[in-house]
C-alpha atoms as a PDB file:
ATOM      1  CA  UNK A   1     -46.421  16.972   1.657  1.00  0.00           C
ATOM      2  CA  UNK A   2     -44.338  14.501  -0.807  1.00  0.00           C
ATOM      3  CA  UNK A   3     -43.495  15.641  -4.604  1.00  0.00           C
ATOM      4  CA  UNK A   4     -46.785  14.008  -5.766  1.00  0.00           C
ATOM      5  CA  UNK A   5     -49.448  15.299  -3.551  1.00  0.00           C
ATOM      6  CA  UNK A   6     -47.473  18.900  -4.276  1.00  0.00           C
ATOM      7  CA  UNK A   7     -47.639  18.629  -8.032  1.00  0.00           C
ATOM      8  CA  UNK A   8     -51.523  17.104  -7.576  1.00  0.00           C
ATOM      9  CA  UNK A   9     -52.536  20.237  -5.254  1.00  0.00           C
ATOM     10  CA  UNK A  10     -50.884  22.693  -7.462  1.00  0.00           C
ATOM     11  CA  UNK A  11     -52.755  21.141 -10.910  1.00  0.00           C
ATOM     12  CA  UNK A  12     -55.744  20.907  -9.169  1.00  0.00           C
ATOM     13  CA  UNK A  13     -55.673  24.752  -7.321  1.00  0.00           C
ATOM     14  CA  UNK A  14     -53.070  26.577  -9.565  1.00  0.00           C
ATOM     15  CA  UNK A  15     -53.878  29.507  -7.142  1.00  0.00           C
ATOM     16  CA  UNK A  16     -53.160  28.032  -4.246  1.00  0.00           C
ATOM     17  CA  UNK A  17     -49.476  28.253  -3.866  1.00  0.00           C
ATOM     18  CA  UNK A  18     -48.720  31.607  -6.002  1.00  0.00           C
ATOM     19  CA  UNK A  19     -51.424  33.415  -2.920  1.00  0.00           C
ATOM     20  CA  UNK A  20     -49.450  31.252   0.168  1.00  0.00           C
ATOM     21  CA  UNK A  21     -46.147  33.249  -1.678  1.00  0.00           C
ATOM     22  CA  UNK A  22     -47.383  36.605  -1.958  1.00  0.00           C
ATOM     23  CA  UNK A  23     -49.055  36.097   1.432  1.00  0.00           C
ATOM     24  CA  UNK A  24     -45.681  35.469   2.618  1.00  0.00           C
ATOM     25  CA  UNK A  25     -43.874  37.702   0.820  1.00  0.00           C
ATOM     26  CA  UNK A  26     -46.487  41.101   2.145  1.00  0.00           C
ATOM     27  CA  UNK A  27     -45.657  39.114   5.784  1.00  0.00           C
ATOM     28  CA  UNK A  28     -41.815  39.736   4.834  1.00  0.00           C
ATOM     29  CA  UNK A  29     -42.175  42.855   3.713  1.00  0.00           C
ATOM     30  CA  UNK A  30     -44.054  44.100   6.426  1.00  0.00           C
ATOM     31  CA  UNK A  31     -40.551  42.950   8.223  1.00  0.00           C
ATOM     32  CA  UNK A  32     -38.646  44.683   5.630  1.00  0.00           C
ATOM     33  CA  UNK A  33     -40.113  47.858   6.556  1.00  0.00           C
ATOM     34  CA  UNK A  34     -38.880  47.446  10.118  1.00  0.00           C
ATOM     35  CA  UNK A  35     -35.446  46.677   9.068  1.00  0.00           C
ATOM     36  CA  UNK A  36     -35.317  49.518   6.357  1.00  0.00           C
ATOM     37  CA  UNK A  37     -35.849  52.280   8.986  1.00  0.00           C
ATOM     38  CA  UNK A  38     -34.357  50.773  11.897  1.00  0.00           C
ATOM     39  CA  UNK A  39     -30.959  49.087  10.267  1.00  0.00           C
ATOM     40  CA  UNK A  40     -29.423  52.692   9.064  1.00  0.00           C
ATOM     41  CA  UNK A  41     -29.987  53.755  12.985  1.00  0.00           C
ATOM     42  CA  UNK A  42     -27.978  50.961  14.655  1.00  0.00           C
ATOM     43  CA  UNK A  43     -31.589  49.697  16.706  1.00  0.00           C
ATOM     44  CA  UNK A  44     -32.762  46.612  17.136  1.00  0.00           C
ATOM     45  CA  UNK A  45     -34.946  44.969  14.693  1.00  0.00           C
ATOM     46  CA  UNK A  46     -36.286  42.554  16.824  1.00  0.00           C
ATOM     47  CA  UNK A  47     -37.470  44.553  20.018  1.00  0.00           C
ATOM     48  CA  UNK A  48     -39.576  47.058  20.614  1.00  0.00           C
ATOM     49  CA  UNK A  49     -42.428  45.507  18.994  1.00  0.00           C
ATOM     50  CA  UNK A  50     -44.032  47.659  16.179  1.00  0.00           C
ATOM     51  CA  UNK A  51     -45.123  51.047  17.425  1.00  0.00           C
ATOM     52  CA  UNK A  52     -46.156  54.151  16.247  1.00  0.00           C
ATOM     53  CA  UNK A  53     -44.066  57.701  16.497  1.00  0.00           C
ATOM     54  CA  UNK A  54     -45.660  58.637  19.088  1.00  0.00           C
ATOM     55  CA  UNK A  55     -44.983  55.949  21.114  1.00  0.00           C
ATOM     56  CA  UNK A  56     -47.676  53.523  21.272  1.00  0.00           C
ATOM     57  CA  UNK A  57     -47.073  49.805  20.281  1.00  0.00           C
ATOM     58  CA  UNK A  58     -48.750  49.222  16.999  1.00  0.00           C
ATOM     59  CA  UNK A  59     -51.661  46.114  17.934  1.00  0.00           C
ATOM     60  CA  UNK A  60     -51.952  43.090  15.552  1.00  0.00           C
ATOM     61  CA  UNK A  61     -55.099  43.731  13.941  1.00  0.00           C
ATOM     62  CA  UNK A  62     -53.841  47.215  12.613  1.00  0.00           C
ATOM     63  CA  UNK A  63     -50.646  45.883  11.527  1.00  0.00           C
ATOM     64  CA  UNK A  64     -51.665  43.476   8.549  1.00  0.00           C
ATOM     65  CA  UNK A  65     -49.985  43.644   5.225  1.00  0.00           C
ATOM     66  CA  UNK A  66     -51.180  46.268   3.112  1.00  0.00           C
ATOM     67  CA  UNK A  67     -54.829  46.140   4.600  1.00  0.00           C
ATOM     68  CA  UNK A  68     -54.563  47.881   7.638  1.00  0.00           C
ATOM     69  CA  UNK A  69     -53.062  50.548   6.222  1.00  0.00           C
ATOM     70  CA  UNK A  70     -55.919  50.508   3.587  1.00  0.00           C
ATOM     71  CA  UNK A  71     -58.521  50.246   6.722  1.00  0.00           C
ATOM     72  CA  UNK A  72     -56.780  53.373   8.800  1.00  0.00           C
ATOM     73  CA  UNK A  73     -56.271  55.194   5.390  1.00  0.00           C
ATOM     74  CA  UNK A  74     -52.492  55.601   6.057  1.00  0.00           C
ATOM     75  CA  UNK A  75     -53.417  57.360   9.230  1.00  0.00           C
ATOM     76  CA  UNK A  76     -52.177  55.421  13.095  1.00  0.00           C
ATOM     77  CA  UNK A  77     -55.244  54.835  15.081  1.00  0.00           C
ATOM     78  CA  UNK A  78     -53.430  55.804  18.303  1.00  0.00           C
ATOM     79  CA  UNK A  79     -52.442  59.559  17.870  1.00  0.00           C
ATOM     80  CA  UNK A  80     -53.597  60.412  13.988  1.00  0.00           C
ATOM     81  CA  UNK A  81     -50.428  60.638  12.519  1.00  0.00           C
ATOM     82  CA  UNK A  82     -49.507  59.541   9.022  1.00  0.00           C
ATOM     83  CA  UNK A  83     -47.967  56.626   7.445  1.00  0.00           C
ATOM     84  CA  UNK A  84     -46.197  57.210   4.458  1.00  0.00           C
ATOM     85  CA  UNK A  85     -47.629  54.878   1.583  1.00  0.00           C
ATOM     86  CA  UNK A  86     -44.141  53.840   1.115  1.00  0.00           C
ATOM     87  CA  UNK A  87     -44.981  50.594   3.957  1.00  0.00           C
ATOM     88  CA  UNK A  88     -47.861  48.921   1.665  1.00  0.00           C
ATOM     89  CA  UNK A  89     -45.738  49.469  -1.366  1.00  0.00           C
ATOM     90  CA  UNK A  90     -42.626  47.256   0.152  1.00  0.00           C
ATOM     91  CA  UNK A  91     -45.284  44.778   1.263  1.00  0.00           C
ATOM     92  CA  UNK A  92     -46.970  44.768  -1.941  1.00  0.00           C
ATOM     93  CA  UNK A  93     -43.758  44.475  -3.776  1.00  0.00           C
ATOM     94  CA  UNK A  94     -41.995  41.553  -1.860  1.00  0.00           C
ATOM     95  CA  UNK A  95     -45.442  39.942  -2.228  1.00  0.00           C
ATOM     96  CA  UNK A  96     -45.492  40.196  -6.123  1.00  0.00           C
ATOM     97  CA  UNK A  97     -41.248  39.519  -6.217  1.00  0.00           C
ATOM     98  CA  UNK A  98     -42.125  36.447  -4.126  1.00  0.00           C
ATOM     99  CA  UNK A  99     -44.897  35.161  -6.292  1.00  0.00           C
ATOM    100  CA  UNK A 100     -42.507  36.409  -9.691  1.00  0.00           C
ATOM    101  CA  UNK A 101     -40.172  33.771  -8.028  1.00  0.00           C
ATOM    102  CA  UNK A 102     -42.534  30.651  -7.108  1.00  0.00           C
ATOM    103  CA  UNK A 103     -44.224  31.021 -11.176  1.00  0.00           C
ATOM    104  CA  UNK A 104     -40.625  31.387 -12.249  1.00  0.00           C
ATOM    105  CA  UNK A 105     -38.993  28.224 -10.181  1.00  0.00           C
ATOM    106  CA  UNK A 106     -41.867  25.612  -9.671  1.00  0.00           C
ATOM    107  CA  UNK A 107     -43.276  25.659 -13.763  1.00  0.00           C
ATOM    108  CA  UNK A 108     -45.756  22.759 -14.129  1.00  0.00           C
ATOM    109  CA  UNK A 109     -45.942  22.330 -10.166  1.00  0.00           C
ATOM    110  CA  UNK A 110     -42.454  21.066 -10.187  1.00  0.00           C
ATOM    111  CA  UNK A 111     -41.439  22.945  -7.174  1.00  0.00           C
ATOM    112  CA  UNK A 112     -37.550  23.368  -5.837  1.00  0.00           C
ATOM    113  CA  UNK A 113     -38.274  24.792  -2.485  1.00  0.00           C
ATOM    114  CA  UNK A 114     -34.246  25.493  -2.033  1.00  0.00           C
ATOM    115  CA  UNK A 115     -34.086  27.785  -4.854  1.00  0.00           C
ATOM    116  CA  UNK A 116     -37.266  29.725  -3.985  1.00  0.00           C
ATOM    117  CA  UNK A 117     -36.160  29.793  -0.875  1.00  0.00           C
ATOM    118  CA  UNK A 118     -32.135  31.231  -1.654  1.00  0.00           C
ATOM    119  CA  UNK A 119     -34.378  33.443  -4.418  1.00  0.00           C
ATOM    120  CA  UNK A 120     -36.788  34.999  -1.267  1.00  0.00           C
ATOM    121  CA  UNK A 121     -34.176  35.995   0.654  1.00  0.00           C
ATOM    122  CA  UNK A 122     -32.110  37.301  -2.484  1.00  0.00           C
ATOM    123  CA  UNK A 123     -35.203  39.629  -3.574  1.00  0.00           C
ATOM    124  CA  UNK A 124     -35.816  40.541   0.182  1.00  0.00           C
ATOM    125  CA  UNK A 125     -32.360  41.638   0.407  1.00  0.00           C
ATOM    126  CA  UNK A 126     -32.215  43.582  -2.353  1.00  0.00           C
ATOM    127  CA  UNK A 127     -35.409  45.546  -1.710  1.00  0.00           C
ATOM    128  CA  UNK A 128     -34.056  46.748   1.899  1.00  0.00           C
ATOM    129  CA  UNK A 129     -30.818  47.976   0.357  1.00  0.00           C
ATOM    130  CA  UNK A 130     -32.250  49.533  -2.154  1.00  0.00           C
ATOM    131  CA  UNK A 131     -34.738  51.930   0.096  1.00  0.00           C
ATOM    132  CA  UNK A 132     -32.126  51.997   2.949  1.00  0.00           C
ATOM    133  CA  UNK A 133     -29.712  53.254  -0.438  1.00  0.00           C
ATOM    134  CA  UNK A 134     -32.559  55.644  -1.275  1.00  0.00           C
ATOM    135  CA  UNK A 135     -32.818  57.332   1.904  1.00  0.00           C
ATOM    136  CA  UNK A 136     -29.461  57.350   3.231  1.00  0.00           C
ATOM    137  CA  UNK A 137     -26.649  57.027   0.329  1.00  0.00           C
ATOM    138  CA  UNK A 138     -25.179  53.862   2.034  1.00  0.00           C
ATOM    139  CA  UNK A 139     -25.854  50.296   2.214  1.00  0.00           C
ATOM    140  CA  UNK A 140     -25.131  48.778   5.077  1.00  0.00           C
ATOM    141  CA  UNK A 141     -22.531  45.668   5.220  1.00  0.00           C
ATOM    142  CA  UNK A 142     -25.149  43.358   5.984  1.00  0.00           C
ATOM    143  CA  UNK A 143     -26.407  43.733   2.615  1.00  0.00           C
ATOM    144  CA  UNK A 144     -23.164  43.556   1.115  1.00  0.00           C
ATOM    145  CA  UNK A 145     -20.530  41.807   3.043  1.00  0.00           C
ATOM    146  CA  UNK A 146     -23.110  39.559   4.726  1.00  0.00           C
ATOM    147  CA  UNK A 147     -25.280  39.142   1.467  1.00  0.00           C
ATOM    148  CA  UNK A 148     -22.080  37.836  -0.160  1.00  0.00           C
ATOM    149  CA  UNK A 149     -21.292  35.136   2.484  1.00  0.00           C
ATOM    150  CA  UNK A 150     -25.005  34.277   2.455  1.00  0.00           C
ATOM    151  CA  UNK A 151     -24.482  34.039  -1.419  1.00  0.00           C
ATOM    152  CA  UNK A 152     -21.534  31.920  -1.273  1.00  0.00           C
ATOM    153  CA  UNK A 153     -23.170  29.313   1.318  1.00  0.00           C
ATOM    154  CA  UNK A 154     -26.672  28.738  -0.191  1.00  0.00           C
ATOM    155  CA  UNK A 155     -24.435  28.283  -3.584  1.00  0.00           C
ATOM    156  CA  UNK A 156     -22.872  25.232  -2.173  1.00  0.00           C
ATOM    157  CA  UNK A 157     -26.187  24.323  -0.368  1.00  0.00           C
ATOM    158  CA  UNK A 158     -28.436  24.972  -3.387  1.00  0.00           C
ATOM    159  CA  UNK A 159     -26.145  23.876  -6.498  1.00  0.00           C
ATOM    160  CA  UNK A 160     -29.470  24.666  -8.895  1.00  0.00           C
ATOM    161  CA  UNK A 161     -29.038  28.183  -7.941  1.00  0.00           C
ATOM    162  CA  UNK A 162     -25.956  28.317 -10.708  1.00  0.00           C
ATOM    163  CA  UNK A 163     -27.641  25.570 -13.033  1.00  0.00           C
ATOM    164  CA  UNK A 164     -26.207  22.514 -11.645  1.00  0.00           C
ATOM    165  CA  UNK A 165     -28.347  19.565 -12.606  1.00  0.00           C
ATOM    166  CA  UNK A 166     -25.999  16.778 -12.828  1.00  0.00           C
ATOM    167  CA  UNK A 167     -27.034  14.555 -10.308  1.00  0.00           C
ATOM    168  CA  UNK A 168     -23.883  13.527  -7.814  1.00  0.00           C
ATOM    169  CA  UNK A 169     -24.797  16.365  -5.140  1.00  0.00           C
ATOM    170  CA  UNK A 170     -21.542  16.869  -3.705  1.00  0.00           C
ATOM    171  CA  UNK A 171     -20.004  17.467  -7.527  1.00  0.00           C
ATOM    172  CA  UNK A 172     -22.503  20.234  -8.256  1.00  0.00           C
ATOM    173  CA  UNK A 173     -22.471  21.503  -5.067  1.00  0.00           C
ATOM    174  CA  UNK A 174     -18.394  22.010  -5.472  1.00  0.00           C
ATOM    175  CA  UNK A 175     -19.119  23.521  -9.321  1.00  0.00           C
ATOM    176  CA  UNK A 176     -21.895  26.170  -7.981  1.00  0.00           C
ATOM    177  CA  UNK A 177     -20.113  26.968  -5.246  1.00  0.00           C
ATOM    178  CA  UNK A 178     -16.976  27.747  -7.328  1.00  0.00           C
ATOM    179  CA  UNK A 179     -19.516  29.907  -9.913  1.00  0.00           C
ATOM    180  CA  UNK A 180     -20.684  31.672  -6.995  1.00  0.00           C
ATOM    181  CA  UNK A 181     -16.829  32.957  -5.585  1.00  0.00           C
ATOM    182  CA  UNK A 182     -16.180  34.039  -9.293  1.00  0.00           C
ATOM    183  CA  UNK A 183     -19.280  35.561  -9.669  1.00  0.00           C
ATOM    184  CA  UNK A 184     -18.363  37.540  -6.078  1.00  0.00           C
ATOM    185  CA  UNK A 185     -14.684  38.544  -7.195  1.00  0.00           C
ATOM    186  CA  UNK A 186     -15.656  39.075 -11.250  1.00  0.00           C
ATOM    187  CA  UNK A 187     -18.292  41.680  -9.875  1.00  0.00           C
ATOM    188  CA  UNK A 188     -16.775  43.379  -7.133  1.00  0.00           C
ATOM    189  CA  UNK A 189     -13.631  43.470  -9.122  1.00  0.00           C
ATOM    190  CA  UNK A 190     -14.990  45.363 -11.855  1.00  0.00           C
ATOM    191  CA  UNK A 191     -16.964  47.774 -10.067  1.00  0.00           C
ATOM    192  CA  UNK A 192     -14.035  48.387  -7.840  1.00  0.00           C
ATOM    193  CA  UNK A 193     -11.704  49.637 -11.327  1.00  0.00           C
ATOM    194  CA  UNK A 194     -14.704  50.995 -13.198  1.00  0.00           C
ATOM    195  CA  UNK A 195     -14.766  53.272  -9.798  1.00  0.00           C
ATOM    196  CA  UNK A 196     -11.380  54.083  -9.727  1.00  0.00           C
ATOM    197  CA  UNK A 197     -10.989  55.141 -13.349  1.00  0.00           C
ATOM    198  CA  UNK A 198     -14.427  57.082 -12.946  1.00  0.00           C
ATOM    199  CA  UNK A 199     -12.087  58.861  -9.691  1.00  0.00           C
ATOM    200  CA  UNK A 200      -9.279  59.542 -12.160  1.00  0.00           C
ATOM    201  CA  UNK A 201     -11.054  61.059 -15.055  1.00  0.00           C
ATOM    202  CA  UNK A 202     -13.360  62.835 -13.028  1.00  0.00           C
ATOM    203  CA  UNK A 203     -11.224  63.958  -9.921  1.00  0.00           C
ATOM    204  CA  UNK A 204     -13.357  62.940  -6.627  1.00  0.00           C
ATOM    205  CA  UNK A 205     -15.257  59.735  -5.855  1.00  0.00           C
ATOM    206  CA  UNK A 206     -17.791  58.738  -8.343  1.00  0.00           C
ATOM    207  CA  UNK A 207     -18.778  55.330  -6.747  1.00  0.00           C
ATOM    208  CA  UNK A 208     -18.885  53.893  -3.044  1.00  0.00           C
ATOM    209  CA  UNK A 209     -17.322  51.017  -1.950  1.00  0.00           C
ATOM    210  CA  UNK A 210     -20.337  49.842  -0.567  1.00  0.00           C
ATOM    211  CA  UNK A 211     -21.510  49.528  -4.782  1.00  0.00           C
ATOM    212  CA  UNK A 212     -18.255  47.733  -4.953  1.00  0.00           C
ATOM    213  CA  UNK A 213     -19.705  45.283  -2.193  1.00  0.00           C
ATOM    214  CA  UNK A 214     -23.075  45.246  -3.137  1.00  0.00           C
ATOM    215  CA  UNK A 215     -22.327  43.545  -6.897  1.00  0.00           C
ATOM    216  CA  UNK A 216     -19.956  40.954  -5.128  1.00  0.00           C
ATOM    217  CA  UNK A 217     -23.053  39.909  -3.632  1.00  0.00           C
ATOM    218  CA  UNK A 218     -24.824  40.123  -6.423  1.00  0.00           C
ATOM    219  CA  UNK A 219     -22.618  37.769  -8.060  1.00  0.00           C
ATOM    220  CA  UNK A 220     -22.383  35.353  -5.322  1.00  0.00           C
ATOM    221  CA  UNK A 221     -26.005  34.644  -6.184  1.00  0.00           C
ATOM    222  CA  UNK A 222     -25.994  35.187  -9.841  1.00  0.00           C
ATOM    223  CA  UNK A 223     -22.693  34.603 -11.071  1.00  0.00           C
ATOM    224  CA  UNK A 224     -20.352  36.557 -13.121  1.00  0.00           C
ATOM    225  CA  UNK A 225     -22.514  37.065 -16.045  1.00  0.00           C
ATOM    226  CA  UNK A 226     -25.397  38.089 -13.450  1.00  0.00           C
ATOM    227  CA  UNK A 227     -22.651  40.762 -11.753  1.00  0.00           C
ATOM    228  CA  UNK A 228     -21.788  42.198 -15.251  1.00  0.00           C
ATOM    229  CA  UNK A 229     -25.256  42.474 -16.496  1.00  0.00           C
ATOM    230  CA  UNK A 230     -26.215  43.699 -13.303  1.00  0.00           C
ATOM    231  CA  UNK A 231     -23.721  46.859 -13.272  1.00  0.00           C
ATOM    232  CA  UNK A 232     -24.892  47.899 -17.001  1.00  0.00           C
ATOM    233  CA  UNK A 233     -27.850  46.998 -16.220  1.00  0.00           C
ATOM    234  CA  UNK A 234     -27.900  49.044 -13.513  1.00  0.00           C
ATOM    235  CA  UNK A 235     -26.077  51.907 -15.684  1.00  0.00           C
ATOM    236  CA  UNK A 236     -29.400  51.639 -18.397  1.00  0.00           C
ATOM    237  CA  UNK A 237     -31.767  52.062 -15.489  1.00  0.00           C
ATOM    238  CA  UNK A 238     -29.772  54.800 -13.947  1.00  0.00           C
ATOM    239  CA  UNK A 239     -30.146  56.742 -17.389  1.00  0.00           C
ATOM    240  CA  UNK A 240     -33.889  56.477 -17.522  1.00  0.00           C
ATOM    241  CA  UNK A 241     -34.228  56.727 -13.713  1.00  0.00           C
ATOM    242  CA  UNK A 242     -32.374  60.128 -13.923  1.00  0.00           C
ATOM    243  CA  UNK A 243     -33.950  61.470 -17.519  1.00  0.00           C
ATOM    244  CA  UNK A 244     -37.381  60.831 -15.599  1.00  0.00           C
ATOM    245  CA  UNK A 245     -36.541  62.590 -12.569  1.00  0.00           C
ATOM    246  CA  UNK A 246     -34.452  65.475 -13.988  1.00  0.00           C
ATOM    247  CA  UNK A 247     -37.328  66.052 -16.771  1.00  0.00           C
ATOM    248  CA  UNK A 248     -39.851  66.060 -14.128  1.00  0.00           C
ATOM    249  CA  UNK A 249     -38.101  68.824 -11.944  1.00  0.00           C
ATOM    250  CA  UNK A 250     -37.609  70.607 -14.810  1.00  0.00           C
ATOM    251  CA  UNK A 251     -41.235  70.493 -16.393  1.00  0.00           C
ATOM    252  CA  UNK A 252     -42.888  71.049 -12.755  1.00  0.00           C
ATOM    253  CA  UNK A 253     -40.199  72.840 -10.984  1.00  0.00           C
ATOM    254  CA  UNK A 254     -40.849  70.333  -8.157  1.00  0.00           C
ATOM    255  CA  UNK A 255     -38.267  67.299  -6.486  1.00  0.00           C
ATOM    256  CA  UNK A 256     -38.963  64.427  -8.794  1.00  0.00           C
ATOM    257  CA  UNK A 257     -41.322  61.991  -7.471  1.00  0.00           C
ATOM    258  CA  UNK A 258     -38.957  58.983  -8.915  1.00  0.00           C
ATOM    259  CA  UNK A 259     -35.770  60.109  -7.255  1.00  0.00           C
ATOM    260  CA  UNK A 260     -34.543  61.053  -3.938  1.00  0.00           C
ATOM    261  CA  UNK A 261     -32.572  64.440  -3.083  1.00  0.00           C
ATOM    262  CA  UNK A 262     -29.362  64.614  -4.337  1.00  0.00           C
ATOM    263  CA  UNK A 263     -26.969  65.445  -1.776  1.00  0.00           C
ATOM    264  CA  UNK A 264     -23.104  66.957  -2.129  1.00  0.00           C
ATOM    265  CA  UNK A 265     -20.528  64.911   0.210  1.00  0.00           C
ATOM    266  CA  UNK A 266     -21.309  67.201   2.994  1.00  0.00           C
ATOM    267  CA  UNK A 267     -25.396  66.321   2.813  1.00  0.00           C
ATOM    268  CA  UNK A 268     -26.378  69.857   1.653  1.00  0.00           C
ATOM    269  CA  UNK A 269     -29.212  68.708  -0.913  1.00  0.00           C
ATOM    270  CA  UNK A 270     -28.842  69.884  -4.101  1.00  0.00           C
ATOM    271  CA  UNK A 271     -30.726  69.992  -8.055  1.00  0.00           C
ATOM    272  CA  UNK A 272     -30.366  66.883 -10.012  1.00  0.00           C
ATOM    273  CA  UNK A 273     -27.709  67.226 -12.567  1.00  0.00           C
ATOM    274  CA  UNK A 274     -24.285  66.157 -13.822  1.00  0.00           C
ATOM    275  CA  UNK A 275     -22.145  65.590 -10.578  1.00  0.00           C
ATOM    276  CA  UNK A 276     -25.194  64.965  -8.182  1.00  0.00           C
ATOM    277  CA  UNK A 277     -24.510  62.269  -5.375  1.00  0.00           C
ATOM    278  CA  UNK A 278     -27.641  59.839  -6.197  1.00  0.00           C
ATOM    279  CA  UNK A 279     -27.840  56.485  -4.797  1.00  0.00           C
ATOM    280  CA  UNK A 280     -26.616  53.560  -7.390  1.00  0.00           C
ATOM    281  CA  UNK A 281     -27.769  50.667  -5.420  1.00  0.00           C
ATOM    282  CA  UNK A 282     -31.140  50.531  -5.992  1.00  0.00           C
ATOM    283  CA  UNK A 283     -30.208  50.461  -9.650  1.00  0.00           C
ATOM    284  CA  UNK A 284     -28.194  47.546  -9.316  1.00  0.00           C
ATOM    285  CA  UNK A 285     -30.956  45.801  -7.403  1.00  0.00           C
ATOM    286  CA  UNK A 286     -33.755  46.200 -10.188  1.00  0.00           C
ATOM    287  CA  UNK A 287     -30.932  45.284 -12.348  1.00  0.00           C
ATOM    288  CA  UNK A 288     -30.182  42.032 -10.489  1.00  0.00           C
ATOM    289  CA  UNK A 289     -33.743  41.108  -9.491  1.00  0.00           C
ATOM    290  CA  UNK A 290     -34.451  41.412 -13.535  1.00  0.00           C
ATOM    291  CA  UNK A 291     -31.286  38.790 -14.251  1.00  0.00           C
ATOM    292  CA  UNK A 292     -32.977  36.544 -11.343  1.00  0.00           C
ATOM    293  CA  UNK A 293     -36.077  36.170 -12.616  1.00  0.00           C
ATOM    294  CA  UNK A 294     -36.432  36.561 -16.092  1.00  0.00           C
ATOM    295  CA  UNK A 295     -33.045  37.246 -17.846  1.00  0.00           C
ATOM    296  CA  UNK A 296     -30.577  34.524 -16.974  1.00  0.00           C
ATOM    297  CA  UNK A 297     -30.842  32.597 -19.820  1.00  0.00           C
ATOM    298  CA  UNK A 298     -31.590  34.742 -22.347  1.00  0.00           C
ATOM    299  CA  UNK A 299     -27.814  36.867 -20.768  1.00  0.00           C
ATOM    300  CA  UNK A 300     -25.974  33.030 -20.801  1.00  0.00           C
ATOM    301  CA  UNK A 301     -26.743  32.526 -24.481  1.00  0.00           C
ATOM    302  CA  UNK A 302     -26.114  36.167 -25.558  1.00  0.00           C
ATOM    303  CA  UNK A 303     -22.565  35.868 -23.379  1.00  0.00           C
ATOM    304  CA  UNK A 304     -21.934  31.935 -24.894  1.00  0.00           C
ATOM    305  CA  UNK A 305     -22.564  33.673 -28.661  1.00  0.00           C
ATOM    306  CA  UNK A 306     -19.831  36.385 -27.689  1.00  0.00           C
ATOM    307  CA  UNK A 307     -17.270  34.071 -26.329  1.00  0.00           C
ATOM    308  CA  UNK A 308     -17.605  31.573 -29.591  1.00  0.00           C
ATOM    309  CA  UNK A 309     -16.872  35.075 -31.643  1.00  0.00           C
ATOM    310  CA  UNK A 310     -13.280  35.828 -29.451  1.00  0.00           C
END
């Protein structure tokens, strides 16, 4: 399909390509679910096949997106056991994330499929270390390390990715490729002394490397000012993640239902409060994802207006 019969489909079905997204994106994050629970345990996420606890492969027709799940009403047809409603709500969400991305690179039908494409597996990333963060306090290095190499390829691949418009490929490809190291070093950097000084005042570890690792990353697809928004960012929806959750335990007496079990170094769970091991990742990633989509420029013009004031 050229540019013109693309821009002729999308005017004539403005539907069209927003469902083929989220289509693909519940497809993905049906994937995502696999590699969320099977990543943190060393397994394969590419065989077995699908299969139920019990030990029955999961067949095709009752392992559609979101719908099967709705059909089997979270139960597996095999042995009756439950599925927590946590696997439509990953599809459903890289489904609306991938659509968030198409309507927010391809306005007026004037698609770039290489930026959709860097920004699918950017969001896709982000959502499996943020419920591999929730459930285990780590993220693994392919989500760091691995993200940030990604990062720093599709930069030079995909110069548009850092706002490079300016024609001679190989000239913006050099410039966004150079925005995308900085943004890597600027944000891993700065986590890695905000973590130490948080050590010194507070005597033990207050951050884990693999935070320090995870905004690199970050910045190798977002840039420096995408790193630094993302970590106070992050630190804003940290605060009204943790006012939720330790209002809720404290109104119902019950683990909040918008925050995992804190857990002391040695993994004895404990009550939310000051001190409490909770996972910072997935703060960083709604952080992030926020930049990506709908914050870049309004963050470049607020961090342009600051640097004209110094």
């Amino acid at each position: 399909m050229n540019l013109a019969s693309f821009a002729e489909t999308s005017a004539t079905f403005p539907w069209f390509f927003p469902l083929g997204a989220f289509l693909l994106g519940a497809c993905v994050g049906s994937f995502l679910n696999v590699v969320i629970y099977r990543v943190p345990k060393d397994e394969s996420i590419v065989t077995p096949g699908s299969h139920c606890g019990c030990g029955q492969p999961i067949t095709f027709s009752d392992n559609i997106p979101i719908l099967s799940w709705l059909a089997l009403r979270g139960r597996a047809r095999c042995c009756g056991r439950t599925f927590s409603v946590r696997y439509p709500f990953v599809e459903l969400l890289t489904g609306l994330l991938f659509v968030a991305c198409w309507l927010r690179f391809s306005p007026g039908g004037a698609f770039n499929p290489g930026i959709a494409a860097a920004g699918w597996l950017f969001l896709s990333c982000l959502i499996a270390a943020t419920f591999i963060d929730l459930d285990h306090l780590i993220i693994p290095d392919v989500f760091t390390l691995g993200l940030g190499v990604v990062g720093v390829l599709v930069s030079f691949a995909v110069p548009a990715l850092h706002g490079q418009y300016e024609g001679l490929f190989i000239v913006d490809s050099f410039r966004s490729g150079v925005a995308s190291v900085m943004g890597l070093l600027v944000g891993s950097g700065l986590v890695l002394w905000i973590a130490l000084l948080a050590e010194v005042i507070l005597k033990k570890e207050a951050m884990g490397f693999g935070d320090v690792k995870f905004v690199g990353a970050i910045g190798a697809f977002c840039g420096w000012q995408g790193a630094v928004f993302s970590i106070f960012g992050g630190a804003l929806v940290g605060t009204v993640w943790f006012a939720v959750a330790w209002t809720w335990e404290k109104i119902s007496g019950k683990s909040s239902p918008v925050a995992p079990p804190a857990e002391t170094p040695e993994g004895v769970p404990t009550a939310l409060g000051f001190g409490a091991h909770v996972p910072f990742g997935p703060m960083l990633a709604i952080a992030a994802a926020l930049y990506f989509l709908f914050l870049r420029s309004w963050v470049g013009a607020w961090f342009a207006d600051l640097a004209v004031l110094f």
